[in-house]
N, C-alpha and C. Protein backbone atom coordinates (compact mmCIF):
# COMPACT_ATOMS: atom_id res chain seq x y z
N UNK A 1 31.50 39.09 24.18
CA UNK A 1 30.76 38.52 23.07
C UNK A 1 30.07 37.25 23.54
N UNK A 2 28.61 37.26 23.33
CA UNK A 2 28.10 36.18 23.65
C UNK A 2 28.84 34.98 22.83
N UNK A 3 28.08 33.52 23.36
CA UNK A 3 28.44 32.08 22.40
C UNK A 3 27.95 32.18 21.33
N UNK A 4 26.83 32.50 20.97
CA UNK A 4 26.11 32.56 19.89
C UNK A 4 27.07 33.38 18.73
N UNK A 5 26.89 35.05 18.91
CA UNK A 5 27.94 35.94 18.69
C UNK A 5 29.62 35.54 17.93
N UNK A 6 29.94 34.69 19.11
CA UNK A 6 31.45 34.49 18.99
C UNK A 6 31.62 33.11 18.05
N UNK A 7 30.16 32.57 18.25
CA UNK A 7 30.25 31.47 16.99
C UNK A 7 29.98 31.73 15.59
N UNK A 8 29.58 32.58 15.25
CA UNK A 8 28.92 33.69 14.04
C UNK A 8 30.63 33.97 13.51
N UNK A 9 31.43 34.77 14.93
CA UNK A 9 32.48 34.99 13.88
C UNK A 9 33.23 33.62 13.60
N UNK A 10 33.45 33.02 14.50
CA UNK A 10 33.98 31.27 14.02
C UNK A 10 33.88 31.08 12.54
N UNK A 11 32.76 31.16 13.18
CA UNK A 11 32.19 30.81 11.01
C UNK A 11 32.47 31.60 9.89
N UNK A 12 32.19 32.62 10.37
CA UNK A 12 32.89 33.61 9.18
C UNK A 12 34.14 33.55 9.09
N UNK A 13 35.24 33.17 10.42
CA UNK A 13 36.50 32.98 9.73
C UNK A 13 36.55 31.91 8.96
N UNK A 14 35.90 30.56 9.83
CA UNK A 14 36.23 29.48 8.72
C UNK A 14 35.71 29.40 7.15
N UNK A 15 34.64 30.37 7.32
CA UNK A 15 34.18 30.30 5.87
C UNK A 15 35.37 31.24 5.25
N UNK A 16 35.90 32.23 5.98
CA UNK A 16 37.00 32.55 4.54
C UNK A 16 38.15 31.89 4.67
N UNK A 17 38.60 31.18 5.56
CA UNK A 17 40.12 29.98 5.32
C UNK A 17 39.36 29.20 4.42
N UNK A 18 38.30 28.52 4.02
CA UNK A 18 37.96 27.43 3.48
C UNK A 18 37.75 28.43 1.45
N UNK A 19 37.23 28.97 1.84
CA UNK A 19 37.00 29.90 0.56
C UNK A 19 38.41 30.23 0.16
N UNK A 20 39.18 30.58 1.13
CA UNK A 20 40.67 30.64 0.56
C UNK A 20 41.01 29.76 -0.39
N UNK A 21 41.06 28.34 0.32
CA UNK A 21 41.50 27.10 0.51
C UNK A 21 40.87 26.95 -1.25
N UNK A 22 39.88 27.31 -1.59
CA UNK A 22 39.14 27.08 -2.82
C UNK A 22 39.97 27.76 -4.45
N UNK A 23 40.01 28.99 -3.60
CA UNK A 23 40.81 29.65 -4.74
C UNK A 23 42.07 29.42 -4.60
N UNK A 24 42.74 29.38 -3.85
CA UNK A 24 44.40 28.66 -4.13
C UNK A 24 44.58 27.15 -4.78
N UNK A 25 43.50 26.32 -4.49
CA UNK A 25 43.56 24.77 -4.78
C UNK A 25 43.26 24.90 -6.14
N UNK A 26 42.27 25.81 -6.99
CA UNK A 26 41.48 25.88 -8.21
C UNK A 26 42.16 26.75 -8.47
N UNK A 27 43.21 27.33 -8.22
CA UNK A 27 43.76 28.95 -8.81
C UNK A 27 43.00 29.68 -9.89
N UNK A 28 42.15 30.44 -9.02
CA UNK A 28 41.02 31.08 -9.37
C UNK A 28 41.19 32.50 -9.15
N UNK A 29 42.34 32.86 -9.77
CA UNK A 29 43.08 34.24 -9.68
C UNK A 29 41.91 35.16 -9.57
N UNK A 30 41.00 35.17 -10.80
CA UNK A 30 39.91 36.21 -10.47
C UNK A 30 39.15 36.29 -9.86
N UNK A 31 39.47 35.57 -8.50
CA UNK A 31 38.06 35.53 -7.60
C UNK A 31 38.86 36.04 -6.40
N UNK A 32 37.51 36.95 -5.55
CA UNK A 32 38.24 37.06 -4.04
C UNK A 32 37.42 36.37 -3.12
N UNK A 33 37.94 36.18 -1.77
CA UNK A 33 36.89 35.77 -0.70
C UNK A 33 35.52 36.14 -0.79
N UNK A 34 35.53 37.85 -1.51
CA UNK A 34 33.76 37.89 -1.17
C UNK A 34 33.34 38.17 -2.36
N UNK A 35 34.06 37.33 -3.43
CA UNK A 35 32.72 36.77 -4.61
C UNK A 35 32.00 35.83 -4.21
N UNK A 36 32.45 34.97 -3.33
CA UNK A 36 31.59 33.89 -2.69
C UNK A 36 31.00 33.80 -1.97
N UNK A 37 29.70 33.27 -2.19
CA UNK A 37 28.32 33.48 -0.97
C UNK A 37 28.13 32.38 -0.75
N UNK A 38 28.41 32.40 0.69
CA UNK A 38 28.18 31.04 1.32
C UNK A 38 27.46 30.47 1.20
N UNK A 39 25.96 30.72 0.56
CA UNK A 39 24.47 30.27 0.56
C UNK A 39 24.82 29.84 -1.18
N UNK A 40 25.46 30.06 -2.07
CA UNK A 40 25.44 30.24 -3.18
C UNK A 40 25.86 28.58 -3.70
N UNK A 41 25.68 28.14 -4.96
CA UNK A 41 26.33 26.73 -5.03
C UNK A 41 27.04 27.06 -5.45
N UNK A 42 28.35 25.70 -5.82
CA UNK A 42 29.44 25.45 -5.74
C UNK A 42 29.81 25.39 -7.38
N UNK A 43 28.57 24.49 -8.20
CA UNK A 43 28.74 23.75 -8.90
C UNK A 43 27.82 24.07 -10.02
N UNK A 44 27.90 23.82 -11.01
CA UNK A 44 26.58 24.57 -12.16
C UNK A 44 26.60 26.01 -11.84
N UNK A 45 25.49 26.69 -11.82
CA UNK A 45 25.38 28.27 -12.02
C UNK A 45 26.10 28.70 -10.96
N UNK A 46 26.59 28.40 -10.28
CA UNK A 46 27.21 29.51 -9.42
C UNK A 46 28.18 29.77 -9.28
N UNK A 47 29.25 28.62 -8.55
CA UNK A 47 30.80 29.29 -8.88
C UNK A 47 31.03 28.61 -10.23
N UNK A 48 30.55 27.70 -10.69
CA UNK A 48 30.66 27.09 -11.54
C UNK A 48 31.45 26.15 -12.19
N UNK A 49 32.08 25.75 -10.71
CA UNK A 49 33.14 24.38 -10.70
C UNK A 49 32.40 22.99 -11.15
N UNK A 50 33.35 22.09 -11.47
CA UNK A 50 33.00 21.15 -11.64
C UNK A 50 33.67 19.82 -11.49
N UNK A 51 33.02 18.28 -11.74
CA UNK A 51 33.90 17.08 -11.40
C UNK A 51 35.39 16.71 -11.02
N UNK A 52 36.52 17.55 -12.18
CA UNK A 52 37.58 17.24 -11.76
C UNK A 52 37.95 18.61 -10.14
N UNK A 53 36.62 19.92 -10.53
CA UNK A 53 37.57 20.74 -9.35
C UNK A 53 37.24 19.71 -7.98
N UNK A 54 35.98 19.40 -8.02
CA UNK A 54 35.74 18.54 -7.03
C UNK A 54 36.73 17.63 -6.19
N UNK A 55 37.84 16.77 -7.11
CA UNK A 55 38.52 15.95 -6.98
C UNK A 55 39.74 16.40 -6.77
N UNK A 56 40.06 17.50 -7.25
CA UNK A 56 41.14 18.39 -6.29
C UNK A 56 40.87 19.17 -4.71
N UNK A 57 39.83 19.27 -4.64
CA UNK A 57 39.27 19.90 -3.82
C UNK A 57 39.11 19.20 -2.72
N UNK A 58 38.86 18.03 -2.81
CA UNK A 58 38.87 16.35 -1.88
C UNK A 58 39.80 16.19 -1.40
N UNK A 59 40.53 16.47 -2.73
CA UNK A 59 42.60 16.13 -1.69
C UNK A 59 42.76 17.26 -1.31
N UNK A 60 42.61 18.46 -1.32
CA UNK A 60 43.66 19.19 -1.03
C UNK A 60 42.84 19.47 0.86
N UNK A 61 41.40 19.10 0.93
CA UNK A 61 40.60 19.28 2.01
C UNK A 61 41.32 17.90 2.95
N UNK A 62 41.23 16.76 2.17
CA UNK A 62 42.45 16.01 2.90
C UNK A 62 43.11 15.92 3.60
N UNK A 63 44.52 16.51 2.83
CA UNK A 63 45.83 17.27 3.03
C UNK A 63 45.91 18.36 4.33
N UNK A 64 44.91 19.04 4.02
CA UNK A 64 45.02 20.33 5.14
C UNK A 64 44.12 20.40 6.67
N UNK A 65 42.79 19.21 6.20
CA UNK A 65 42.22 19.23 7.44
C UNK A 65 41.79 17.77 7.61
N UNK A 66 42.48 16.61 7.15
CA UNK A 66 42.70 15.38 7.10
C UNK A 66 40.76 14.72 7.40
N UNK A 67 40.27 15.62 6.34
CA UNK A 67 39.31 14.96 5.97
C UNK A 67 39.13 14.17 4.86
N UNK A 68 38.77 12.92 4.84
CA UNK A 68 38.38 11.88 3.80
C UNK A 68 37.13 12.33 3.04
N UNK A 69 37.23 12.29 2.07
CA UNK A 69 35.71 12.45 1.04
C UNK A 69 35.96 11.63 -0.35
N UNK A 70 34.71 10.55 0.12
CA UNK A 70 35.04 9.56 -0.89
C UNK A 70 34.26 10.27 -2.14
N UNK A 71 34.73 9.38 -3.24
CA UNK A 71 33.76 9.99 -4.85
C UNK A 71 32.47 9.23 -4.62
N UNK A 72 31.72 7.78 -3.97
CA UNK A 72 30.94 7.53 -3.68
C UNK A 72 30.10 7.87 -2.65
N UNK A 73 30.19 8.66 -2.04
CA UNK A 73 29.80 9.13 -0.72
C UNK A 73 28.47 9.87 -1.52
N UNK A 74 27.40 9.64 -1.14
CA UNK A 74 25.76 9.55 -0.80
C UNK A 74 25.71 10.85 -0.67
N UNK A 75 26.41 11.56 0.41
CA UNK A 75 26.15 13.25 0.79
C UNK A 75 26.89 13.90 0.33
N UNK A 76 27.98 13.64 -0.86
CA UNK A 76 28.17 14.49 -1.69
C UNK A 76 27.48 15.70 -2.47
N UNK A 77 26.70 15.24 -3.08
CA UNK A 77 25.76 16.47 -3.72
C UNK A 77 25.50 17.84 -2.15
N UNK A 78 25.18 17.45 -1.13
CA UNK A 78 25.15 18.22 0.08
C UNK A 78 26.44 18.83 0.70
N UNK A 79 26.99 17.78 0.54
CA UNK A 79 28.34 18.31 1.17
C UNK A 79 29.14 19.25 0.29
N UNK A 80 28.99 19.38 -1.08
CA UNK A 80 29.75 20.31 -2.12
C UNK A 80 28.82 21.11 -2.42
N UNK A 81 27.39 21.65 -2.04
CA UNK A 81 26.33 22.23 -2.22
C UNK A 81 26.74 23.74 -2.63
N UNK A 82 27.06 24.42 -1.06
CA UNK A 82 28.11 25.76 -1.43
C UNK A 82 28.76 25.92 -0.23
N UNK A 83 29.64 26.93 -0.37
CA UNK A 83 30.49 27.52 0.93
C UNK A 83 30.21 26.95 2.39
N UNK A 84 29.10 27.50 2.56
CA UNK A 84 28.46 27.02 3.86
C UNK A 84 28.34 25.65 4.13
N UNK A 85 27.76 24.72 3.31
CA UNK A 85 27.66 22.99 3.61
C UNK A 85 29.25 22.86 3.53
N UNK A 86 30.06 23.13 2.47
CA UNK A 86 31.25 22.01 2.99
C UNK A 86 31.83 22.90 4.08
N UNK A 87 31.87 23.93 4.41
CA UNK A 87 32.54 24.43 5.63
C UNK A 87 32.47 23.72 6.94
N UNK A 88 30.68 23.61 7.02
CA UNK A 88 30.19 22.91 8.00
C UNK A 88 30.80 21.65 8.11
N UNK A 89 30.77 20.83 6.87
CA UNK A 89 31.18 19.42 7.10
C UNK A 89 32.56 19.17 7.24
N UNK A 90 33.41 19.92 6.62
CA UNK A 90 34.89 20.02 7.33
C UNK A 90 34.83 20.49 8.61
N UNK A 91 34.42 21.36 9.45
CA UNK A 91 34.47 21.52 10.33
C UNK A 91 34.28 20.55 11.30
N UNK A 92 32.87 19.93 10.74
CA UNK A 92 32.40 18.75 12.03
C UNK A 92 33.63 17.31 11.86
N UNK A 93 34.07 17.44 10.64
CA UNK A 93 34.72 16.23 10.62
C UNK A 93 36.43 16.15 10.29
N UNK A 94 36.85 17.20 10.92
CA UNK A 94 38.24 17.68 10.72
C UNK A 94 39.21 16.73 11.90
N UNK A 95 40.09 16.51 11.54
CA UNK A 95 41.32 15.75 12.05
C UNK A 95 42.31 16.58 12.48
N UNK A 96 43.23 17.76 11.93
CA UNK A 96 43.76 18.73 11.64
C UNK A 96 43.31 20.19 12.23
C-alpha cells in the first residue's frame, strides 16, 4: 500500500474511533458510525448537536487524547465543523 493509500485508511480508522468517541460521550444510541459523514456538520442541521454536547465532547476529547479545547478558542466554529475537522485537529494535536 502506497503512503498516500495507507494514509486514507489512517483516516478512516481515526474517523471511526473519533465518531465512536461521539456516540458513546453523547449516548446517541440511535446512531451508528456510518450515519456520520465526515464532510457533514456537527452542529445545527446535521448531527444536530449542540453547546452543552460540545462541552462534553471537550472533556471527554481531553480525557482520551489529552487534548485541550478551550470555550474561547477562535477556531472553534472550524474545529467542531464536522467529523473530518475535529478528527484532523485531534489528530494534529493529540498527547495520548
Amino acid at each position: 500500500m502506497s503512503g498516500e493509500a495507507g494514509a486514507r485508511v489512517n483516516d478512516q480508522m481515526f474517523y471511526t474511533e473519533v465518531a465512536k468517541m461521539i456516540i458513546e460521550t453523547l449516548v446517541l444510541e440511535d446512531l451508528a458510525v456510518a450515519d456520520i459523514d465526515p464532510q457533514a456538520p456537527l452542529f445545527g442541521d446535521g448531527l444536530g448537536l449542540d453547546s452543552i454536547d460540545a462541552l462534553e465532547l471537550s472533556f471527554a476529547i481531553a480525557q482520551r487524547y489529552g487534548v485541550k479545547l478551550r470555550s474561547d478558542d477562535e477556531r472553534n466554529l472550524n474545529i467542531f465543523s464536522s467529523l473530518d475537522a475535529l478528527s484532523q485537529h485531534i489528530s494534529q494535536h493529540r498527547t495520548k
